[in-house]
C-alpha atoms as a PDB file:
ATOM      1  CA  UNK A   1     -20.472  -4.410  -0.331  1.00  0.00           C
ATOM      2  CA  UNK A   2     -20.582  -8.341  -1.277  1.00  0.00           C
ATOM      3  CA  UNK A   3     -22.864  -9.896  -4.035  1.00  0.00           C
ATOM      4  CA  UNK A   4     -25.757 -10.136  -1.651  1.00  0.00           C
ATOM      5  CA  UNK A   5     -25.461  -6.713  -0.379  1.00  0.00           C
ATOM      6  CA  UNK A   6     -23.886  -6.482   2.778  1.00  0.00           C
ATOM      7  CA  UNK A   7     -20.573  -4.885   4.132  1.00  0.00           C
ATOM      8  CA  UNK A   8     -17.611  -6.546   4.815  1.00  0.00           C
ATOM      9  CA  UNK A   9     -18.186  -6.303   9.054  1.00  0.00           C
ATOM     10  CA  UNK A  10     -21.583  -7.908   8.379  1.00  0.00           C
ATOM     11  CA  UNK A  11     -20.081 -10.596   6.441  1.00  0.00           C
ATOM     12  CA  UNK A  12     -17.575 -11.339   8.312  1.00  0.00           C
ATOM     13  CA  UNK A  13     -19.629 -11.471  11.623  1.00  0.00           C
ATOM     14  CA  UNK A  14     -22.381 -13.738   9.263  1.00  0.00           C
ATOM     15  CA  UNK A  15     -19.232 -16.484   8.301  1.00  0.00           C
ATOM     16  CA  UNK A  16     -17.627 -16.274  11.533  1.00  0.00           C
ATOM     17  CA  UNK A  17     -21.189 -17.284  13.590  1.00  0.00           C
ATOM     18  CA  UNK A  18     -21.754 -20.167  11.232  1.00  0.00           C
ATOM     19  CA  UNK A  19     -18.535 -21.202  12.161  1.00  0.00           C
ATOM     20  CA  UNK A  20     -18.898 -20.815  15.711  1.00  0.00           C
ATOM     21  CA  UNK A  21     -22.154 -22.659  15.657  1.00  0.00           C
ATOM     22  CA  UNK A  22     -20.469 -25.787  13.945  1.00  0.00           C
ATOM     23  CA  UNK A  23     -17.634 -25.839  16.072  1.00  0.00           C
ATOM     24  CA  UNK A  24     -19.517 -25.166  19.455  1.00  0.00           C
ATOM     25  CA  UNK A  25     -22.421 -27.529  18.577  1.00  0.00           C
ATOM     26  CA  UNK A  26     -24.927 -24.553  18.837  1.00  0.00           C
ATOM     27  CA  UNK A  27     -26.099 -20.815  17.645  1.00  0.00           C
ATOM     28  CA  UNK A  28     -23.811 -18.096  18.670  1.00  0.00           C
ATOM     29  CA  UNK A  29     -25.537 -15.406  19.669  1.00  0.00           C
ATOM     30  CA  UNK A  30     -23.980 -11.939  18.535  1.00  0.00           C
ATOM     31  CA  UNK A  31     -24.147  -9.766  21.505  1.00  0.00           C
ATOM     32  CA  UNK A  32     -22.445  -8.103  24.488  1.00  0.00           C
ATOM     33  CA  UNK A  33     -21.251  -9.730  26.881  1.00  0.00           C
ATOM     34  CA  UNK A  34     -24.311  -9.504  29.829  1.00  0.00           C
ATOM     35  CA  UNK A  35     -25.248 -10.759  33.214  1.00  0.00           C
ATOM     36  CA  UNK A  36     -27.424 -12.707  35.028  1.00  0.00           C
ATOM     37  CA  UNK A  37     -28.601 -15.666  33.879  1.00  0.00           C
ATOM     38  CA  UNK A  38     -27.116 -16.249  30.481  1.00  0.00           C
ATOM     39  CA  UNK A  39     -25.802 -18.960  29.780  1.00  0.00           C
ATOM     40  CA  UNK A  40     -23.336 -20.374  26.441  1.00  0.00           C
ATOM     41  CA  UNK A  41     -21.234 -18.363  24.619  1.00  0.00           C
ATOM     42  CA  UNK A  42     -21.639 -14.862  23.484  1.00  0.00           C
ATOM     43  CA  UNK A  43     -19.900 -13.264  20.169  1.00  0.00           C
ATOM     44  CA  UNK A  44     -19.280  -9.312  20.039  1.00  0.00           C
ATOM     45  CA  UNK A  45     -17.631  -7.108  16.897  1.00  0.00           C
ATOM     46  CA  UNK A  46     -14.654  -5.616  19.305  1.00  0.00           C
ATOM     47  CA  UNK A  47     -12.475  -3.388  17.187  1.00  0.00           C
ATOM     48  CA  UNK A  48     -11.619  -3.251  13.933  1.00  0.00           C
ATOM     49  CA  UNK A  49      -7.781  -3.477  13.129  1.00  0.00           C
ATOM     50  CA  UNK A  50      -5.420  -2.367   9.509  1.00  0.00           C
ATOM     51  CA  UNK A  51      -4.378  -5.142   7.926  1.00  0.00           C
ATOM     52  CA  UNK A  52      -0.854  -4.852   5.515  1.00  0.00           C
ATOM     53  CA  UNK A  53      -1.916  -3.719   2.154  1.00  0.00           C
ATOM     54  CA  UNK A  54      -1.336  -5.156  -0.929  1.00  0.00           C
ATOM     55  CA  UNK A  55      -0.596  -3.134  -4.471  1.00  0.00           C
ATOM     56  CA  UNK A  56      -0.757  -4.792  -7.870  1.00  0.00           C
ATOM     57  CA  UNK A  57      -0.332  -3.518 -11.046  1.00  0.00           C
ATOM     58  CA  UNK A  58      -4.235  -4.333 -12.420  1.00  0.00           C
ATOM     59  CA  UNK A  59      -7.280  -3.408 -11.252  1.00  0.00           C
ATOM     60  CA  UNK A  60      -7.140  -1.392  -7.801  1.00  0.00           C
ATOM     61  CA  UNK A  61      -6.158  -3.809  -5.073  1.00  0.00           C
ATOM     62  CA  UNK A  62      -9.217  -4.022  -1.952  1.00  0.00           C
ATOM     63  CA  UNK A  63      -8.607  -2.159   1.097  1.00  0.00           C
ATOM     64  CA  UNK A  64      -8.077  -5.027   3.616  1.00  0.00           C
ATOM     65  CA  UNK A  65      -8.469  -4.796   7.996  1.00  0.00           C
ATOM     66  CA  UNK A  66      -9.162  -7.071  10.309  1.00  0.00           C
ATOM     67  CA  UNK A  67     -12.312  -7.427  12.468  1.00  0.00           C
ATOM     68  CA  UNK A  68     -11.835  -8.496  16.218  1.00  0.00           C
ATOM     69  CA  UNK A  69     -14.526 -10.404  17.854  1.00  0.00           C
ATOM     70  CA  UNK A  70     -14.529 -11.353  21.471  1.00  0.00           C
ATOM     71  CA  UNK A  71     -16.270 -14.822  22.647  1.00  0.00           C
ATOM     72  CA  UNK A  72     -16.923 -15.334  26.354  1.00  0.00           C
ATOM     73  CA  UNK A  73     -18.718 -17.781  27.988  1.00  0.00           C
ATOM     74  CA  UNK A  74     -21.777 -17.219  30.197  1.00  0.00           C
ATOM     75  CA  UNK A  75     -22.267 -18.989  32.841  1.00  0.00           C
ATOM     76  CA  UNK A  76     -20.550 -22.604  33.570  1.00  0.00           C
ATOM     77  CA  UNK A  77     -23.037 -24.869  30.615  1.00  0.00           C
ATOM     78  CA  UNK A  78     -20.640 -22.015  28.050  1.00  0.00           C
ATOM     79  CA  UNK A  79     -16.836 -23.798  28.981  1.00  0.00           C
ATOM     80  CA  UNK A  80     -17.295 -26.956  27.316  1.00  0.00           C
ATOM     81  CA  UNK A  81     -18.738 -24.941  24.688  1.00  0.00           C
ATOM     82  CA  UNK A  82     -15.555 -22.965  24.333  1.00  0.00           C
ATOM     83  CA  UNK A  83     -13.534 -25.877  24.966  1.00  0.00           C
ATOM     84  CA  UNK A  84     -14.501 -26.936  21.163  1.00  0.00           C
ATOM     85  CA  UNK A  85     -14.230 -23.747  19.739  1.00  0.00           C
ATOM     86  CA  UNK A  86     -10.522 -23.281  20.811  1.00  0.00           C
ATOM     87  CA  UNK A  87     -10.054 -27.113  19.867  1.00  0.00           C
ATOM     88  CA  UNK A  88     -11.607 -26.827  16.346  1.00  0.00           C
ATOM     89  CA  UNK A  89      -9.702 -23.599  15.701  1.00  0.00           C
ATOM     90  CA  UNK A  90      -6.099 -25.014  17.071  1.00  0.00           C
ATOM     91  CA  UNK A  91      -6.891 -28.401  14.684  1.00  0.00           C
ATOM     92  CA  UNK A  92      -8.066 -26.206  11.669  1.00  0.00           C
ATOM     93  CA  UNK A  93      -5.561 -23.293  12.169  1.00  0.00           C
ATOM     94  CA  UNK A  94      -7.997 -21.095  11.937  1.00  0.00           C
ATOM     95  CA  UNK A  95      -9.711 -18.459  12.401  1.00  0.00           C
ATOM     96  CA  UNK A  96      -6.764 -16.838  14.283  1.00  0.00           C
ATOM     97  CA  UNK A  97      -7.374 -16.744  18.313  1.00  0.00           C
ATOM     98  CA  UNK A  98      -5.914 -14.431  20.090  1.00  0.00           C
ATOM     99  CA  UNK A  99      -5.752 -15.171  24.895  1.00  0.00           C
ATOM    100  CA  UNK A 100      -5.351 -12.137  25.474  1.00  0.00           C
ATOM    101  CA  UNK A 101      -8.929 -11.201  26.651  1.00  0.00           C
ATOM    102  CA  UNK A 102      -8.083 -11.024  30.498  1.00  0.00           C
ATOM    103  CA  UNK A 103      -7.852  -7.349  30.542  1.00  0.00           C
ATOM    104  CA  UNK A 104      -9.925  -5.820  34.313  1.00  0.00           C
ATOM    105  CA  UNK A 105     -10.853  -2.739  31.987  1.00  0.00           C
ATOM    106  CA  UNK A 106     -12.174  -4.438  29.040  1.00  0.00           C
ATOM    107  CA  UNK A 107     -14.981  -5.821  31.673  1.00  0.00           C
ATOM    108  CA  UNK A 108     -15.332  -2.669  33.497  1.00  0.00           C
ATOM    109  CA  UNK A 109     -16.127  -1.124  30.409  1.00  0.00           C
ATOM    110  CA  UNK A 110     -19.201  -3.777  29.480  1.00  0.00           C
ATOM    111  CA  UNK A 111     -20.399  -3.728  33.576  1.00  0.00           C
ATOM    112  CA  UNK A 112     -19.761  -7.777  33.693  1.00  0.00           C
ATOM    113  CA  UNK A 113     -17.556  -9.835  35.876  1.00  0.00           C
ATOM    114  CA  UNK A 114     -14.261 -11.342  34.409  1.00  0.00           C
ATOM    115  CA  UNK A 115     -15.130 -14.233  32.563  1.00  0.00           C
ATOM    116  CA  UNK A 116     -13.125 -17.237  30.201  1.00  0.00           C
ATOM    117  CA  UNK A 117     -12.910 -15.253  26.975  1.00  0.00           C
ATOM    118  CA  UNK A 118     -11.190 -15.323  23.547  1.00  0.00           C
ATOM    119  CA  UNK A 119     -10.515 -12.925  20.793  1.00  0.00           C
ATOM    120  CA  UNK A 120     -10.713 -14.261  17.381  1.00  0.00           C
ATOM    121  CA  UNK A 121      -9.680 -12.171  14.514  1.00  0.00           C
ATOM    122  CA  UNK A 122     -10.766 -12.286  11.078  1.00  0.00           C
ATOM    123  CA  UNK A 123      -9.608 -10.853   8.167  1.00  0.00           C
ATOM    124  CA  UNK A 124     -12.161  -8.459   5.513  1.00  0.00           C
ATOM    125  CA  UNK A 125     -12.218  -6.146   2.977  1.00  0.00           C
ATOM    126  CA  UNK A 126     -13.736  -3.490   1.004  1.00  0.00           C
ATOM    127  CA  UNK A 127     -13.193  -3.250  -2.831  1.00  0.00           C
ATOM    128  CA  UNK A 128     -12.049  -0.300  -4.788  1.00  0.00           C
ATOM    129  CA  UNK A 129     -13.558  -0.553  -8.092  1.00  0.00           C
ATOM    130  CA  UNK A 130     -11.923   1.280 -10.950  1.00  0.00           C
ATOM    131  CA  UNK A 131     -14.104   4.145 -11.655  1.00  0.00           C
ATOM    132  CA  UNK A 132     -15.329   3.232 -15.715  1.00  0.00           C
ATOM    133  CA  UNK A 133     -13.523   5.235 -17.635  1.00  0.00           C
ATOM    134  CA  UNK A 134     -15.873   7.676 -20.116  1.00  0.00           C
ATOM    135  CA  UNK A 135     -17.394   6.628 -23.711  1.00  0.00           C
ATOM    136  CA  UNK A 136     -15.167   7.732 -26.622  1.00  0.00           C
ATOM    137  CA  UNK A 137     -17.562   9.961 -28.719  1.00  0.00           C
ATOM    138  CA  UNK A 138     -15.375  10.952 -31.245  1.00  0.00           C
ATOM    139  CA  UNK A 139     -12.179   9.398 -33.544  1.00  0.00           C
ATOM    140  CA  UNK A 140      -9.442   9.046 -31.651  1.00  0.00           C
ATOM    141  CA  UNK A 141      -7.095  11.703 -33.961  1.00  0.00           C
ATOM    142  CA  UNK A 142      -3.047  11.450 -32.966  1.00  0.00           C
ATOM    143  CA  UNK A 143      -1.390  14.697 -33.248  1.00  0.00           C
ATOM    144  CA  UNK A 144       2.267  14.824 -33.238  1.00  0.00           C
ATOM    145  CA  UNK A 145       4.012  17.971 -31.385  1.00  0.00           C
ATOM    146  CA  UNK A 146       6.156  20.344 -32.985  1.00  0.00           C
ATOM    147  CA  UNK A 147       9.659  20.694 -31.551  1.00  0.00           C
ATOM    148  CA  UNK A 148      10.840  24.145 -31.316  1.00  0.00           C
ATOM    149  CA  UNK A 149      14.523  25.860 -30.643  1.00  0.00           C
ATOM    150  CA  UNK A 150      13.807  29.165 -28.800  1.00  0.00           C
ATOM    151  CA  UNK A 151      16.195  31.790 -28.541  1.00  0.00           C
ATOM    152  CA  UNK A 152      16.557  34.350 -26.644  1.00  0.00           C
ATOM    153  CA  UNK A 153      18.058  37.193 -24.524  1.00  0.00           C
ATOM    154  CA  UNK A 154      17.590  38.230 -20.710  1.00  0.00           C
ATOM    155  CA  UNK A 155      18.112  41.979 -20.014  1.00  0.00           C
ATOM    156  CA  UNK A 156      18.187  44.366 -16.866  1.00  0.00           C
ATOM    157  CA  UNK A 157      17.198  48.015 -17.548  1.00  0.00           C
ATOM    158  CA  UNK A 158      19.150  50.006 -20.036  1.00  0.00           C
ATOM    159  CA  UNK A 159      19.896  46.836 -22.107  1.00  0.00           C
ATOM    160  CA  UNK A 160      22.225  45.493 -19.476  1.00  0.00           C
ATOM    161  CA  UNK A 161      22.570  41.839 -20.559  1.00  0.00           C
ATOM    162  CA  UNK A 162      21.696  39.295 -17.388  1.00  0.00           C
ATOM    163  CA  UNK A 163      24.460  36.723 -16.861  1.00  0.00           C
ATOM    164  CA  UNK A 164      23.895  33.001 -15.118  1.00  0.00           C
ATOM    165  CA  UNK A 165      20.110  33.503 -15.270  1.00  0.00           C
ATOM    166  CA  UNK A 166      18.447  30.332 -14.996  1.00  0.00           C
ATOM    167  CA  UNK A 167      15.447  30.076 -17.769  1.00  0.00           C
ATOM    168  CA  UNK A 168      12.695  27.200 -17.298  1.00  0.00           C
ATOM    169  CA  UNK A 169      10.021  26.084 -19.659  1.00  0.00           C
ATOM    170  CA  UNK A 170       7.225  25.997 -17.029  1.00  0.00           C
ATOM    171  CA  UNK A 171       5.938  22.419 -16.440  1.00  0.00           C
ATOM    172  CA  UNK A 172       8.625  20.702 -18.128  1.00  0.00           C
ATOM    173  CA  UNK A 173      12.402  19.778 -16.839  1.00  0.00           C
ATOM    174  CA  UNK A 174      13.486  21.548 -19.971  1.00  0.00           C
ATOM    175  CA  UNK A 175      15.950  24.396 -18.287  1.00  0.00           C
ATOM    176  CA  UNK A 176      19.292  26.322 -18.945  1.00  0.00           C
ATOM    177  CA  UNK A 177      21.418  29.527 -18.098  1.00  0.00           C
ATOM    178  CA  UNK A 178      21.941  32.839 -19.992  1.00  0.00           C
ATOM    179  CA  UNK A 179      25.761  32.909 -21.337  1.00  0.00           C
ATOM    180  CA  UNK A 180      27.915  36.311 -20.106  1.00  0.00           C
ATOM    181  CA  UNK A 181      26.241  38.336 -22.914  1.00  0.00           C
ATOM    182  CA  UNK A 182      22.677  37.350 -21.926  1.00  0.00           C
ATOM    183  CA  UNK A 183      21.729  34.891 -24.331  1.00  0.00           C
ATOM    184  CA  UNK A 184      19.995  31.448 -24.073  1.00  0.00           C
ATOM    185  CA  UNK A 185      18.867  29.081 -26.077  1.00  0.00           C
ATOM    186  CA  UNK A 186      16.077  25.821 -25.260  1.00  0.00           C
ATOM    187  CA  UNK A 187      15.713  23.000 -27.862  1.00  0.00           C
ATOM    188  CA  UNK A 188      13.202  20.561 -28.285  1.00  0.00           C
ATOM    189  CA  UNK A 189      10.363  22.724 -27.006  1.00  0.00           C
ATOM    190  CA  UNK A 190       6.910  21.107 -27.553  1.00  0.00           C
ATOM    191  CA  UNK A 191       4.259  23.217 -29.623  1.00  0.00           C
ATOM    192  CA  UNK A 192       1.063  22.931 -31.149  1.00  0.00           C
ATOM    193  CA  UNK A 193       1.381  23.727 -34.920  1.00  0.00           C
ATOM    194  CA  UNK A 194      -2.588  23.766 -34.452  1.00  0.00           C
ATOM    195  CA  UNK A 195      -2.413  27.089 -31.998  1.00  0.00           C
ATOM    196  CA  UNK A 196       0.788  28.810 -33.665  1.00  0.00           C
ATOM    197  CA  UNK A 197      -0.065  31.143 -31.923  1.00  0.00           C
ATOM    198  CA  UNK A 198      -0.270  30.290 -28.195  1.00  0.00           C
ATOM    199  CA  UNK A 199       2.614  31.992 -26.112  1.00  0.00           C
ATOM    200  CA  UNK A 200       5.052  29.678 -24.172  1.00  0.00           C
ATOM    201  CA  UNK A 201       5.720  30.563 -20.410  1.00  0.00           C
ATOM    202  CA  UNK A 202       9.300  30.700 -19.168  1.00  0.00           C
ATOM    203  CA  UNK A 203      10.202  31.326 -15.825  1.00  0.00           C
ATOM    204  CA  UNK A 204      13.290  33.513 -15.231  1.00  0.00           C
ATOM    205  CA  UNK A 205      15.318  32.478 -11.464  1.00  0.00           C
ATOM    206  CA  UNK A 206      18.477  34.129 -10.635  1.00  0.00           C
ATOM    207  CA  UNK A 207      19.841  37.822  -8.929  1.00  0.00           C
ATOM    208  CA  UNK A 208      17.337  36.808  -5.870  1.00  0.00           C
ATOM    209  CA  UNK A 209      13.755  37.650  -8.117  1.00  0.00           C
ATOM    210  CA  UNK A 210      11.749  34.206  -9.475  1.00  0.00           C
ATOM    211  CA  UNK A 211       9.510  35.483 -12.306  1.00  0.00           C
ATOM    212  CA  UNK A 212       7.524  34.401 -15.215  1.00  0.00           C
ATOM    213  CA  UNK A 213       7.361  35.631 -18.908  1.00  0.00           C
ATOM    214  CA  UNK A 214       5.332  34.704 -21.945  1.00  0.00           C
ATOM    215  CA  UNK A 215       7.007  34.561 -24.961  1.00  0.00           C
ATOM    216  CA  UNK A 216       6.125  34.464 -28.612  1.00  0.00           C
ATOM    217  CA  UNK A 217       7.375  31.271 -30.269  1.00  0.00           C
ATOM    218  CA  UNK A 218       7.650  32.095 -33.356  1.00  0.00           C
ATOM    219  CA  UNK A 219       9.864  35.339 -32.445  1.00  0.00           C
ATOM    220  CA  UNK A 220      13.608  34.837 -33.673  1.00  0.00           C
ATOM    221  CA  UNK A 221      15.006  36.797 -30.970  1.00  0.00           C
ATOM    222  CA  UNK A 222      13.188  36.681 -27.810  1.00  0.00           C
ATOM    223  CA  UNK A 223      14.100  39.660 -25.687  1.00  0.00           C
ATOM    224  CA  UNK A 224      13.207  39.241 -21.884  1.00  0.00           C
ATOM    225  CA  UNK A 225      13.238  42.776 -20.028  1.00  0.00           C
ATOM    226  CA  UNK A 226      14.145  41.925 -16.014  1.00  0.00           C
ATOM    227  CA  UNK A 227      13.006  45.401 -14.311  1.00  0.00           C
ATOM    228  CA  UNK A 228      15.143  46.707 -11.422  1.00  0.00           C
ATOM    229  CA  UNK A 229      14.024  45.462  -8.017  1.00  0.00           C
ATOM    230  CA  UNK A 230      11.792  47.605  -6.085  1.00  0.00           C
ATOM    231  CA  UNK A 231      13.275  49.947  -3.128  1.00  0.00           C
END
């Protein structure tokens, strides 16, 4: 919406017919285009047209389209009426006008005869405040992360030890492979020292099976039991 409450077609339409009625020497009416017995120039909102969009690295950039009005005359008194419109807008260099309002079906569709028209676009847009962002109740309090070394073994059924497994930390890139005799080992794991006690989730890929395990992280020797595939 703008400051005085309308949308960006309204406004548009608003500027566009003061415009019009400066360069055409009298009020546009905003209208379809009609018959009998008008006379002047009418103005109609057409279609409504994306616009290229913009990105910034502030405040949320406004979505931006165009709005395209067509202007016909009625009657022979609208021409010289027109005549100024397309003058002032070729002198000015702008609003942009577009000839290309000849289309058969365009007048078919409004039930008028073919008539000396123009299509004038003009550009809007609709703003994308940032949403506020919530009142800070409390201190802020910075907490810094423990960084952790977990190691570890992966293990089929009878001890087996579980070669070339690949072992994630879930939601981080951190990742490696078990060694021939099943081992692994991930450094630099983040923890909470305030919840020492919160298990970390690995995820175990290799042999064809995806699965996930939570571990203890305080546990010097992590042992991760991979049953045998169903049959």
């Amino acid at each position: 919406m703008t400051g005085d409450g309308r949308g960006p077609i309204e406004a548009a339409t608003a500027e566009l017919t003061a415009w019009l009625a400066a360069a055409a020497g009298g009020d546009v009416p905003v209208g379809p285009p009609v018959d009998p017995g008008s006379t002047g120039l009418t103005l109609w909102p057409l279609e409504l047209r994306p616009a290229r969009q913009t990105r910034g690295t502030g405040a949320r950039e406004p979505y931006r389209f165009t709005v395209r009005y067509l202007l016909c005359a009625a009657g022979p008194a609208g021409l010289p009426r027109l005549d100024r419109v397309l003058a002032t807008a070729a002198a000015e260099g702008e609003p942009e006008v577009v000839l290309e309002a000849g289309d058969p079906g365009l007048w078919r569709a409004f039930g008028v005869a073919p008539r000396p028209a123009l299509l004038i676009d003009v550009p809007a847009q609709v703003a994308r405040p940032v949403p506020a962002a919530p009142p800070v109740l409390r201190p802020l309090r910075l907490r810094q992360l423990a960084m952790l070394t977990l190691d570890g073994r992966v293990v089929g059924p009878e001890e087996q030890p579980l070669a070339a497994m690949r072992v994630e930390l879930v939601g981080t890139p951190y990742a490696t492979h078990t060694d021939p005799a099943g081992r692994f080992r991930l450094t630099g794991v983040p923890h909470d020292p305030e919840q020492p006690g919160r298990p970390v989730r690995l995820r175990l890929v290799g042999r064809g099976r995806t699965l996930t395990a939570d571990v203890d992280p305080a546990d010097a020797d992590i042992v991760i039991v991979c049953e045998a595939p169903a049959r």
